[in-house]
PDB file of N, CA and C in Angstrom:
ATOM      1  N   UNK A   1      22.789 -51.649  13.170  1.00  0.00           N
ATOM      2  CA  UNK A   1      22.497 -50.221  13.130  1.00  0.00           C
ATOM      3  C   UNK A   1      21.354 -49.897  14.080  1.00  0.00           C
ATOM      4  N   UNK A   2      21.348 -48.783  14.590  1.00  0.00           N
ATOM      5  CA  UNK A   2      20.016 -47.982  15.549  1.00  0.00           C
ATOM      6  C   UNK A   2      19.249 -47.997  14.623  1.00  0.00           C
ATOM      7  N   UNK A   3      18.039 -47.655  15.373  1.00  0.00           N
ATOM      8  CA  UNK A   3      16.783 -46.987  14.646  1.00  0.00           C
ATOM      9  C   UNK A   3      17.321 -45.409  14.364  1.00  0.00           C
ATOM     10  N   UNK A   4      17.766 -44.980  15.508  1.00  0.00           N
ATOM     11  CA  UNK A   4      18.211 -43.215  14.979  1.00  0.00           C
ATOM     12  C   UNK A   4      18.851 -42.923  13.893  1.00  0.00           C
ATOM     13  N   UNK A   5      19.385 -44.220  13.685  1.00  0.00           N
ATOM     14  CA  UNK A   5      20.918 -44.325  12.511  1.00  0.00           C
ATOM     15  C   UNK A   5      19.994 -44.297  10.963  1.00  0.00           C
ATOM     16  N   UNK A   6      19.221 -44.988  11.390  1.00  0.00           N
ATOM     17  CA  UNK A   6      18.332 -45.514  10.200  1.00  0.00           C
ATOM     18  C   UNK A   6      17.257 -44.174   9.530  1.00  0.00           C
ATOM     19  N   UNK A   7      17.053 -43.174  10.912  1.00  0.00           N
ATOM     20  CA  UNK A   7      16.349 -42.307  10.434  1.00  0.00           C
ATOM     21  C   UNK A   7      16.849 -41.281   9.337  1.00  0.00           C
ATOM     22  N   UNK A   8      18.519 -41.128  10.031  1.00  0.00           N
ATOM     23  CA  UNK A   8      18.967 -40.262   8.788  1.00  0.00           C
ATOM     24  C   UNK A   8      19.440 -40.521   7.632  1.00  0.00           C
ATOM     25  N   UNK A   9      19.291 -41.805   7.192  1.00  0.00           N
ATOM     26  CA  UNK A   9      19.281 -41.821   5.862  1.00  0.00           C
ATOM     27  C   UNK A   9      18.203 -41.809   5.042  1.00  0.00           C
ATOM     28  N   UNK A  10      19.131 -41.488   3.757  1.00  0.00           N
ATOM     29  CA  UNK A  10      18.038 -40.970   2.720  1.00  0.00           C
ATOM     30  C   UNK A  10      17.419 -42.032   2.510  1.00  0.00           C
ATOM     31  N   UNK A  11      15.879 -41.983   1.717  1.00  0.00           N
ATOM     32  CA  UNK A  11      15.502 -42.982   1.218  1.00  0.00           C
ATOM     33  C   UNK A  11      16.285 -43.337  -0.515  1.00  0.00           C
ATOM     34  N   UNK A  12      16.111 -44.794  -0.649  1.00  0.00           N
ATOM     35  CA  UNK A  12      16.898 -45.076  -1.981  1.00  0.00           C
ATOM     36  C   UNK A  12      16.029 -43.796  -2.983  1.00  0.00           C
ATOM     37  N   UNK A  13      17.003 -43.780  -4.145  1.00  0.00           N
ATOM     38  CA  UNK A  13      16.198 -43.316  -5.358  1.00  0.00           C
ATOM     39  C   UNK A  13      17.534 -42.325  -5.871  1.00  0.00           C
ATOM     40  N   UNK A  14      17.125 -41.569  -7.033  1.00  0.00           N
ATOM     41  CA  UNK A  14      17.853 -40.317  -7.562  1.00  0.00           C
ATOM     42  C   UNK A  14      18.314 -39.430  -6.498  1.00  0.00           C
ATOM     43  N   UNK A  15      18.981 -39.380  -6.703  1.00  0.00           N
ATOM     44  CA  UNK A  15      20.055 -38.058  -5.362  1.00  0.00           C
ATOM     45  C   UNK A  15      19.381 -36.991  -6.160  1.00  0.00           C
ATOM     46  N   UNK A  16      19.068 -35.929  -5.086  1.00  0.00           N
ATOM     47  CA  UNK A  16      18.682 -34.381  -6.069  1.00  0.00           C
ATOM     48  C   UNK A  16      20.178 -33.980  -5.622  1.00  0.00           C
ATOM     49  N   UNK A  17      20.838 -32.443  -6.421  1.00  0.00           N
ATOM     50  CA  UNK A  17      21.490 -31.669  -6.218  1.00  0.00           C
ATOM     51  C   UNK A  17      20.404 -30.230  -5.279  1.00  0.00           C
ATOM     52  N   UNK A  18      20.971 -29.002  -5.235  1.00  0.00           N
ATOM     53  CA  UNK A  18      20.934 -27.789  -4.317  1.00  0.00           C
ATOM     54  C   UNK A  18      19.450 -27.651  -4.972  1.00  0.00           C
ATOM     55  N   UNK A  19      19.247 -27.590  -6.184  1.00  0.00           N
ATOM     56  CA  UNK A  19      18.326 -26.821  -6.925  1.00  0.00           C
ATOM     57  C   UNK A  19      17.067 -27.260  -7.202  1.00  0.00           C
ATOM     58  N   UNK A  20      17.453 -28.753  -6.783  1.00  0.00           N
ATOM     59  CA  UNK A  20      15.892 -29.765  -7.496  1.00  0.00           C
ATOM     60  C   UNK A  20      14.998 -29.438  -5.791  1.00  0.00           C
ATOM     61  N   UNK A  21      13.946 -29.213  -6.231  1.00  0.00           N
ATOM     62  CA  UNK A  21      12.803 -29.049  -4.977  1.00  0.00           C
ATOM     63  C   UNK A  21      11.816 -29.924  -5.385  1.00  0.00           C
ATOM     64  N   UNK A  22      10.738 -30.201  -4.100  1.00  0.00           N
ATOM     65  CA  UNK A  22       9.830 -31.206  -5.050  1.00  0.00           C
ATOM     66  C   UNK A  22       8.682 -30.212  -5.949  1.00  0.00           C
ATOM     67  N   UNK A  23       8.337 -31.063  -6.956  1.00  0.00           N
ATOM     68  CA  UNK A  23       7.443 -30.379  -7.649  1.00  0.00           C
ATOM     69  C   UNK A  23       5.975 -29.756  -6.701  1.00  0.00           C
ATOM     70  N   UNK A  24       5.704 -28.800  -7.899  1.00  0.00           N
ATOM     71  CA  UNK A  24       4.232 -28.252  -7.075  1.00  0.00           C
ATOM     72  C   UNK A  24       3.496 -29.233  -6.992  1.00  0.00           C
ATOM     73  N   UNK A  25       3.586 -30.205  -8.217  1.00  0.00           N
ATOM     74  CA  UNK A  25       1.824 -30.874  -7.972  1.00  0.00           C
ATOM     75  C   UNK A  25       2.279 -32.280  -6.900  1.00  0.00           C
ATOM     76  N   UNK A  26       3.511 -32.275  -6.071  1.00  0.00           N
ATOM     77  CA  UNK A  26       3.277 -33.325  -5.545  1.00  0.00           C
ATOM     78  C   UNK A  26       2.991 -32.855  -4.210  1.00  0.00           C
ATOM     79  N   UNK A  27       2.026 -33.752  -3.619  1.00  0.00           N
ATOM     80  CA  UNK A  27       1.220 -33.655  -2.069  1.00  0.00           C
ATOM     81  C   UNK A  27       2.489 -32.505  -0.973  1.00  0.00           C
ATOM     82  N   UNK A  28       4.079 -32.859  -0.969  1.00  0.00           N
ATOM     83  CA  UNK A  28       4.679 -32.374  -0.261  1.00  0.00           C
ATOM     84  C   UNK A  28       4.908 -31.069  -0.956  1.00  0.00           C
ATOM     85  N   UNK A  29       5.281 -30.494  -1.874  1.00  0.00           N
ATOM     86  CA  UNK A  29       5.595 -29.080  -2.926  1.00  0.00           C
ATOM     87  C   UNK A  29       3.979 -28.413  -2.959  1.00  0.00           C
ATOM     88  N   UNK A  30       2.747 -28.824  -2.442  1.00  0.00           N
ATOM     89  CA  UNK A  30       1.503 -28.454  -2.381  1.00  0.00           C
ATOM     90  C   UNK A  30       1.499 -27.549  -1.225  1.00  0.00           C
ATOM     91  N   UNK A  31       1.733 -28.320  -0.101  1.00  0.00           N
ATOM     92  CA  UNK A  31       1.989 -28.297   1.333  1.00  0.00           C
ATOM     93  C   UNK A  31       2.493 -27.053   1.832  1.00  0.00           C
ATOM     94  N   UNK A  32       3.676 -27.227   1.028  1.00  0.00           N
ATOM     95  CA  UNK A  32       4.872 -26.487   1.415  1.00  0.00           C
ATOM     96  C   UNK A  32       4.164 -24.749   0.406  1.00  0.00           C
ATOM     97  N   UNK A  33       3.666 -24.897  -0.203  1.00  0.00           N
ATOM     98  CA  UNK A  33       3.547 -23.687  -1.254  1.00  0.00           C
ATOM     99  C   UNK A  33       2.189 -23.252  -0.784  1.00  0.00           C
ATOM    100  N   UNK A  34       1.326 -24.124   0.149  1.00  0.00           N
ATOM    101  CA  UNK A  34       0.173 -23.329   0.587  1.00  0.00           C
ATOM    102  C   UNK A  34       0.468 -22.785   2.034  1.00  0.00           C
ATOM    103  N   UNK A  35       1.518 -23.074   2.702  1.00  0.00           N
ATOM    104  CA  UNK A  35       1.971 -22.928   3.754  1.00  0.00           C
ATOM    105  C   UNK A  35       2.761 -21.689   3.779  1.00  0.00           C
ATOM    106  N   UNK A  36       3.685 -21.410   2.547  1.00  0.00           N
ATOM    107  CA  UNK A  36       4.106 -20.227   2.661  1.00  0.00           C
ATOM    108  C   UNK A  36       3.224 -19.082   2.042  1.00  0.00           C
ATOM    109  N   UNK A  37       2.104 -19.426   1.288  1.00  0.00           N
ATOM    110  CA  UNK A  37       1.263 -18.392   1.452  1.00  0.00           C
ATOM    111  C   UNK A  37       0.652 -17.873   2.435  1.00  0.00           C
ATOM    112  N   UNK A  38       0.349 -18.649   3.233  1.00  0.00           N
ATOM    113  CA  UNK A  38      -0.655 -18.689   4.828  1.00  0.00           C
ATOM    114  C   UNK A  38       0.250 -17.876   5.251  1.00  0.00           C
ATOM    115  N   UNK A  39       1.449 -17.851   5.393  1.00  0.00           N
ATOM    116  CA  UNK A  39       2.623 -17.255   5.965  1.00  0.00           C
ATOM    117  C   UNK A  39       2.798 -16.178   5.839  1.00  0.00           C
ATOM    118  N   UNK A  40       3.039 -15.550   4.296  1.00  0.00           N
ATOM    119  CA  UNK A  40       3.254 -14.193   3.598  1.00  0.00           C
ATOM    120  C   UNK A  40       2.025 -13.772   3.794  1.00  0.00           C
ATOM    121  N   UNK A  41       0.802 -14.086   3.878  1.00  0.00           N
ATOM    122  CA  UNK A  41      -0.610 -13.390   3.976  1.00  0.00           C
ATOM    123  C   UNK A  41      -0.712 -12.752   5.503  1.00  0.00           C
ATOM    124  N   UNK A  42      -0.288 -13.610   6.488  1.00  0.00           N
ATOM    125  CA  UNK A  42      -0.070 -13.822   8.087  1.00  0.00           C
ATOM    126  C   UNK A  42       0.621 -12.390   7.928  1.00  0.00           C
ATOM    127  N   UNK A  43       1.792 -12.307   7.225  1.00  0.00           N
ATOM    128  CA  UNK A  43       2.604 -11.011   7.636  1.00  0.00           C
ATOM    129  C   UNK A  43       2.491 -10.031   6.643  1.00  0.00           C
ATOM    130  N   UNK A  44       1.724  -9.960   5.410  1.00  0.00           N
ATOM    131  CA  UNK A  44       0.766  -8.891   5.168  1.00  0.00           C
ATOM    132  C   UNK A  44      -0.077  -8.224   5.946  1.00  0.00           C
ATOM    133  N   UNK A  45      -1.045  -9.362   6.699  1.00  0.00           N
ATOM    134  CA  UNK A  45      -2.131  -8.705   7.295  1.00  0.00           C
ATOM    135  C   UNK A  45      -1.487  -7.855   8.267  1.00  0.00           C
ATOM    136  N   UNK A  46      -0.265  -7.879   9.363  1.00  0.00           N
ATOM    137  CA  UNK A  46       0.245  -7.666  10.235  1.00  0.00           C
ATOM    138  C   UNK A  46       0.513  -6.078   9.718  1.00  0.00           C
ATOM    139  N   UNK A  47       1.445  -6.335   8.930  1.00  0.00           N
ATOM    140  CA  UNK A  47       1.940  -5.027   8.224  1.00  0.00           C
ATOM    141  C   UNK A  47       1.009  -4.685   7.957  1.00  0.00           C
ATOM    142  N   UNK A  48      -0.361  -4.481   7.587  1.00  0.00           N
ATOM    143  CA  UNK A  48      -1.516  -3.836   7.374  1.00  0.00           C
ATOM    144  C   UNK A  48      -1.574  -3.026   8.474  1.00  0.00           C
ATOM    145  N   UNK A  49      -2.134  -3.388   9.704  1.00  0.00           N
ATOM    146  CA  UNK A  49      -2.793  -3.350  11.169  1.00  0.00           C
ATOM    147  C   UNK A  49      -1.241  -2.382  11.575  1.00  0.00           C
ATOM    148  N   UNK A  50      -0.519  -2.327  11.427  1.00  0.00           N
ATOM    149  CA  UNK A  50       0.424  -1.613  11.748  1.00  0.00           C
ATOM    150  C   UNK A  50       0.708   0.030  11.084  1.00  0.00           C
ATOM    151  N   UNK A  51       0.435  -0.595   9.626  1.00  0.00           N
ATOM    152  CA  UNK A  51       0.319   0.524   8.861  1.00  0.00           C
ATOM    153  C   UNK A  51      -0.553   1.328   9.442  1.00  0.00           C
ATOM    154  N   UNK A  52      -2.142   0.653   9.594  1.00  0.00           N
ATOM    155  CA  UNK A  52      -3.396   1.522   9.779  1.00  0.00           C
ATOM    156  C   UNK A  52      -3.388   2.787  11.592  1.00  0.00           C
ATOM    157  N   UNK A  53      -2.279   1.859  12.343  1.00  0.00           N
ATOM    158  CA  UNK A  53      -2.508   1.906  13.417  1.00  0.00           C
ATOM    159  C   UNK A  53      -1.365   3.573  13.538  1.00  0.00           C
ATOM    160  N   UNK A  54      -0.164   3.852  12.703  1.00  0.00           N
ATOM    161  CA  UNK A  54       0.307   4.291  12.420  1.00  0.00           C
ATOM    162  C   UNK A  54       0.283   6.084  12.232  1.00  0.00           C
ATOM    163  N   UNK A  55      -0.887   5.689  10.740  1.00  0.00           N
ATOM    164  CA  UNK A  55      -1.251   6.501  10.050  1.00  0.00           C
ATOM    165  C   UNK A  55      -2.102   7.728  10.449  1.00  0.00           C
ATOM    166  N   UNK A  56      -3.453   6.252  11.845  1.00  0.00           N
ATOM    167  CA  UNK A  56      -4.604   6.781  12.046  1.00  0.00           C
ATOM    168  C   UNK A  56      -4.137   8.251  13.216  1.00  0.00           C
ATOM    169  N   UNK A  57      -2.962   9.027  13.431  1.00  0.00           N
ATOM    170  CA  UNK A  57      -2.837  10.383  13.979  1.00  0.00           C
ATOM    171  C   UNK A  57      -2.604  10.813  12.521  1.00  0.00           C
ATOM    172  N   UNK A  58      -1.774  10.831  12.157  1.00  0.00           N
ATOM    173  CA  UNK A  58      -1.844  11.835  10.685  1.00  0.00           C
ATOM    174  C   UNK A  58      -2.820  12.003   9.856  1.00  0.00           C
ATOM    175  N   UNK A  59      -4.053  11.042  10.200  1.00  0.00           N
ATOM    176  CA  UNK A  59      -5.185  10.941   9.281  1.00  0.00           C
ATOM    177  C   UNK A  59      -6.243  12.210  10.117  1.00  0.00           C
ATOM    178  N   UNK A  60      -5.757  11.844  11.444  1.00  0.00           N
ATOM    179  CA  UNK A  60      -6.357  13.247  12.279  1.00  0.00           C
ATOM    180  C   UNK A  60      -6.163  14.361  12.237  1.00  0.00           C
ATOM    181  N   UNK A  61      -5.068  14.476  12.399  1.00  0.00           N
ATOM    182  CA  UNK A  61      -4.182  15.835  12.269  1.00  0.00           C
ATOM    183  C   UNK A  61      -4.382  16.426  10.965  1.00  0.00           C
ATOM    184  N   UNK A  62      -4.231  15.675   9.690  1.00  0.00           N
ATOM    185  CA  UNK A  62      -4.909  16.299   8.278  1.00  0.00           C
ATOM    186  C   UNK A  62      -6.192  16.739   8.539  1.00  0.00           C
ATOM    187  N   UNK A  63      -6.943  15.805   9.276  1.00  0.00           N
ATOM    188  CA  UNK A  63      -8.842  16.354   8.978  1.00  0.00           C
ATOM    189  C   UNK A  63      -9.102  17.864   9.613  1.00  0.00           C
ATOM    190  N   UNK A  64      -7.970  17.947  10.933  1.00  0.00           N
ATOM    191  CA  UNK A  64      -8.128  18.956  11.974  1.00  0.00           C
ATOM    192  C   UNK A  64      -7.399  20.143  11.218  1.00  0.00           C
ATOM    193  N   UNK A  65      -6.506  19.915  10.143  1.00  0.00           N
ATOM    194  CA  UNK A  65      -6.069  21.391   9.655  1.00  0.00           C
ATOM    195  C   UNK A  65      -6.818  21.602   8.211  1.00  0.00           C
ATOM    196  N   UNK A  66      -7.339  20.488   7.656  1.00  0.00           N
ATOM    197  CA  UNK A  66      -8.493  21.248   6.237  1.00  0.00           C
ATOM    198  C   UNK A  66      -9.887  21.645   7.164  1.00  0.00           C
ATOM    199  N   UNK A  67     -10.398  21.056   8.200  1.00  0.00           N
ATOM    200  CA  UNK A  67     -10.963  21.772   8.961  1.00  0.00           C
ATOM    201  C   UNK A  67     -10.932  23.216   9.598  1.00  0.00           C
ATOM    202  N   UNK A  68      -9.696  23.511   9.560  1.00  0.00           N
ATOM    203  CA  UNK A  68      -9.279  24.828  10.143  1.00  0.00           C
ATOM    204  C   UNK A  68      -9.079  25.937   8.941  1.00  0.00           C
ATOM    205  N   UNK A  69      -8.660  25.079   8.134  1.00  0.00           N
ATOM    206  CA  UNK A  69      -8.630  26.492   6.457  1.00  0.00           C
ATOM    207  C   UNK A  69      -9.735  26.236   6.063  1.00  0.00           C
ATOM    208  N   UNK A  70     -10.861  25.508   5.985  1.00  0.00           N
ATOM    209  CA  UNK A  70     -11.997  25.417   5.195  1.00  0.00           C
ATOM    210  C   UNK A  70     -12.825  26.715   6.794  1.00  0.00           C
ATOM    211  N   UNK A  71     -12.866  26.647   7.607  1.00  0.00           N
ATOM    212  CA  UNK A  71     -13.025  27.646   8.657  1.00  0.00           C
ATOM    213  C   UNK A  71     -12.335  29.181   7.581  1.00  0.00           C
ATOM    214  N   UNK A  72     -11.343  29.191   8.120  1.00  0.00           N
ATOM    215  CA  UNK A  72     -10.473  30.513   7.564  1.00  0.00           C
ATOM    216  C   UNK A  72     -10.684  30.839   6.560  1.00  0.00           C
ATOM    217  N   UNK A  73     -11.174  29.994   5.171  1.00  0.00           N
ATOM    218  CA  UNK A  73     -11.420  30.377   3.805  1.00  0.00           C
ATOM    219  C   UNK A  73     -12.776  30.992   3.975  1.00  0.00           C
ATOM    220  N   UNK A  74     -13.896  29.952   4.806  1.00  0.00           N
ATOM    221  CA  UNK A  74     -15.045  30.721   4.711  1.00  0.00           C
ATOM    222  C   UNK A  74     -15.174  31.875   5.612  1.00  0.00           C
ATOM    223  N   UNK A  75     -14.348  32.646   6.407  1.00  0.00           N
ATOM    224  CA  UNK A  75     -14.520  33.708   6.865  1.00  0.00           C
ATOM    225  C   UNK A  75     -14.296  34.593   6.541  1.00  0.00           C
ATOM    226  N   UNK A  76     -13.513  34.691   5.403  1.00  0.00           N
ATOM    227  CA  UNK A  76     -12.642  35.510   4.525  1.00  0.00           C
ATOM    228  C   UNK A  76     -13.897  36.254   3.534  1.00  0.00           C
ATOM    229  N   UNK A  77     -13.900  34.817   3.068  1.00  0.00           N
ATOM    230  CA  UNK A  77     -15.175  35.054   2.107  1.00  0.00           C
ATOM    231  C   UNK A  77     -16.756  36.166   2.358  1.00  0.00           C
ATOM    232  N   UNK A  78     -17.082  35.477   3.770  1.00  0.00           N
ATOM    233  CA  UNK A  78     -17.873  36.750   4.476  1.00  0.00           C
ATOM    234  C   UNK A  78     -17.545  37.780   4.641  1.00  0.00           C
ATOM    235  N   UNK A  79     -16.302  38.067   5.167  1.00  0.00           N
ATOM    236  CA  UNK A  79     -15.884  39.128   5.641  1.00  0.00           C
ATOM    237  C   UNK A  79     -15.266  40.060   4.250  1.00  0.00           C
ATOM    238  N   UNK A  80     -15.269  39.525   3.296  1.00  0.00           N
ATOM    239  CA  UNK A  80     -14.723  40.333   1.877  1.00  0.00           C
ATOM    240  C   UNK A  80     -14.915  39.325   0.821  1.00  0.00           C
ATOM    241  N   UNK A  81     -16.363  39.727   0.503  1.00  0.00           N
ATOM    242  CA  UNK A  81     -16.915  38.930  -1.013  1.00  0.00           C
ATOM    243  C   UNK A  81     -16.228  39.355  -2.154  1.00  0.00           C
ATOM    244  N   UNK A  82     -16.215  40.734  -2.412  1.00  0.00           N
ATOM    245  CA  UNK A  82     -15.764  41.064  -3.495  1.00  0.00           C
ATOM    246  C   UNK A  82     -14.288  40.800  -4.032  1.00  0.00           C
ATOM    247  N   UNK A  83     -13.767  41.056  -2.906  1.00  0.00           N
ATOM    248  CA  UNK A  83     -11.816  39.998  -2.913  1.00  0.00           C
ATOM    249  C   UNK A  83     -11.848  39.084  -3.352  1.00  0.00           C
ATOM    250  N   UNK A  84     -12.986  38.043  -2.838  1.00  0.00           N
ATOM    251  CA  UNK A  84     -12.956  36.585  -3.029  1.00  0.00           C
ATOM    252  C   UNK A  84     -13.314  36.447  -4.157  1.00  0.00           C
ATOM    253  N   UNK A  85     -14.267  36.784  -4.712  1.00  0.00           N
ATOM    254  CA  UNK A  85     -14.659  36.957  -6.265  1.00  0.00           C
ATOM    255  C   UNK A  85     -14.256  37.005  -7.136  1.00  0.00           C
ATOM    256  N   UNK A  86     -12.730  38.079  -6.860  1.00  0.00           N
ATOM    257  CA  UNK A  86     -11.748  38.935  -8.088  1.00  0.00           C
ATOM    258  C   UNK A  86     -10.826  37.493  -7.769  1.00  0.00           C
ATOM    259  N   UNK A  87     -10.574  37.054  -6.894  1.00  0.00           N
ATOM    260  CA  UNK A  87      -9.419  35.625  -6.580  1.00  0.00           C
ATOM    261  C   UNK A  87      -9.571  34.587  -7.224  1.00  0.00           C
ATOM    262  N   UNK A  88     -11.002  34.229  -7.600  1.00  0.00           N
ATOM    263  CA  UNK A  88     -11.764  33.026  -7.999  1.00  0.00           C
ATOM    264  C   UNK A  88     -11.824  33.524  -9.119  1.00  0.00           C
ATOM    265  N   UNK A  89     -12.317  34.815 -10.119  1.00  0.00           N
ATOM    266  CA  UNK A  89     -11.821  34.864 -11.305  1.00  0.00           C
ATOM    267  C   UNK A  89     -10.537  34.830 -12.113  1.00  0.00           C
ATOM    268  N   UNK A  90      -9.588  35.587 -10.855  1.00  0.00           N
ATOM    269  CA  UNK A  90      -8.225  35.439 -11.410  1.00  0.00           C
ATOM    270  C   UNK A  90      -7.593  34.123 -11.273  1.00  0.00           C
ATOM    271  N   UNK A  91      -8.118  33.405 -10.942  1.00  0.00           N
ATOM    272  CA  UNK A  91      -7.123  31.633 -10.644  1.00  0.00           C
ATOM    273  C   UNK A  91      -8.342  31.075 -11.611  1.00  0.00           C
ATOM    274  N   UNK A  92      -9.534  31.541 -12.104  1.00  0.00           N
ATOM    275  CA  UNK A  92      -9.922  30.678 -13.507  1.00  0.00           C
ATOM    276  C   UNK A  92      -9.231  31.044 -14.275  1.00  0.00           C
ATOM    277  N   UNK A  93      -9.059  32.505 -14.641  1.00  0.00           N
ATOM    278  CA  UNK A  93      -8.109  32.772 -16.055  1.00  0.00           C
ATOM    279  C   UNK A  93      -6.802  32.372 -16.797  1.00  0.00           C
ATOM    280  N   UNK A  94      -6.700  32.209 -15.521  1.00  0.00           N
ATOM    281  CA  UNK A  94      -4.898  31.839 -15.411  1.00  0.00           C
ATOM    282  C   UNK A  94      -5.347  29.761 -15.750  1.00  0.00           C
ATOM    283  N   UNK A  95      -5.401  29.263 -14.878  1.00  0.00           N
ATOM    284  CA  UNK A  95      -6.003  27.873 -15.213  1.00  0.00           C
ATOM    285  C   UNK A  95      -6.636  28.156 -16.932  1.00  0.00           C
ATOM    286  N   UNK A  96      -7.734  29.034 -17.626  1.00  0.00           N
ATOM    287  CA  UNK A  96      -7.917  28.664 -18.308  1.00  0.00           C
ATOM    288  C   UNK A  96      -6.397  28.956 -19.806  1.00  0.00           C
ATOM    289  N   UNK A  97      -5.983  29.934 -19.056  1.00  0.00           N
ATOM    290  CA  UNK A  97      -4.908  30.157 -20.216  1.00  0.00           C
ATOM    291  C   UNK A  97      -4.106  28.817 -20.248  1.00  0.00           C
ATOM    292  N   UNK A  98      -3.979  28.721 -19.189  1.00  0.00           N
ATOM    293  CA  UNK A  98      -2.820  27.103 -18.959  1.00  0.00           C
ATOM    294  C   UNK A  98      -3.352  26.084 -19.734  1.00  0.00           C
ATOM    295  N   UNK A  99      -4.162  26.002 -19.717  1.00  0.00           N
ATOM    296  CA  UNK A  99      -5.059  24.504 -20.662  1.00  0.00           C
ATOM    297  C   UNK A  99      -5.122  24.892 -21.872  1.00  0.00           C
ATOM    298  N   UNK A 100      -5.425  26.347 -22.242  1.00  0.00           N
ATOM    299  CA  UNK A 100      -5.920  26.357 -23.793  1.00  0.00           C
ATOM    300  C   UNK A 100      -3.928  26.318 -24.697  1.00  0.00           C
ATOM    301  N   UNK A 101      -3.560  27.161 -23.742  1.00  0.00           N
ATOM    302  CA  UNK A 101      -2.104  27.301 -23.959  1.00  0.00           C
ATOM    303  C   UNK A 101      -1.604  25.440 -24.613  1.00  0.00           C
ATOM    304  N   UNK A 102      -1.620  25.058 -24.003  1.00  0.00           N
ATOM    305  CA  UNK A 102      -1.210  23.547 -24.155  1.00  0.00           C
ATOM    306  C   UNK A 102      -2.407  22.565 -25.515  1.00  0.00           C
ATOM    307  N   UNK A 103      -3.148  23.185 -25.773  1.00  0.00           N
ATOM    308  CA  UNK A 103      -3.391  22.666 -26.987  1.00  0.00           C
ATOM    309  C   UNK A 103      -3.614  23.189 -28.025  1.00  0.00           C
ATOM    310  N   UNK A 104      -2.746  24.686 -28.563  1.00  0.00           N
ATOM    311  CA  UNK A 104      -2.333  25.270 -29.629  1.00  0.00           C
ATOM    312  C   UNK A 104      -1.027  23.999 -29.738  1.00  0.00           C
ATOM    313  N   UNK A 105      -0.361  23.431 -29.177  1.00  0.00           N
ATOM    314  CA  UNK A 105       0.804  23.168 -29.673  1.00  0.00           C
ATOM    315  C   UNK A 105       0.682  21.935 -30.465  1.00  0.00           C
TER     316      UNK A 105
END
């Protein structure tokens, strides 16, 4: 026989079937189970950096339009206190009816 011949056989012992893997606590099932963490973490982090890289215009574009109504709300407000006043009482009342409403029942 070759040496090549020799490589592909199994070593003697119990034949496994499809399902038997080696255990965790042995040196090779260690290996193999810290390796595919390194792995899944590897392509977490990735998917992170992708996510972030993604997001970071919509994270702009949000700041640039509550920027623009927090503008528009406070001009309103200057320009007609007493509106704003009657608005801010009428959206407490209503809020407070809504809450008290819900714990008569």
């Amino acid at each position: 026989m070759s040496a090549e011949h020799d490589a592909t056989i199994p070593p003697a012992g119990p034949a496994k079937d499809a399902t038997q893997t080696d255990s965790p606590q042995s040196p090779v099932g260690e290996a193999a189970l810290a390796d595919l963490i390194n792995r899944v973490e590897a392509v977490f982090r990735e998917g992170l950096k992708a996510l972030g890289a993604q997001s970071k215009p919509l994270i702009d574009n949000a700041e640039d339009q509550l920027e623009a109504a927090q503008k528009a709300v406070s001009d309103q407000v200057r320009n007609r206190p007493l509106t704003a006043t009657a608005m801010a009482l009428g959206v407490g009342v209503v809020i407070g009816l809504l809450l008290s409403t819900g714990r008569r029942r």
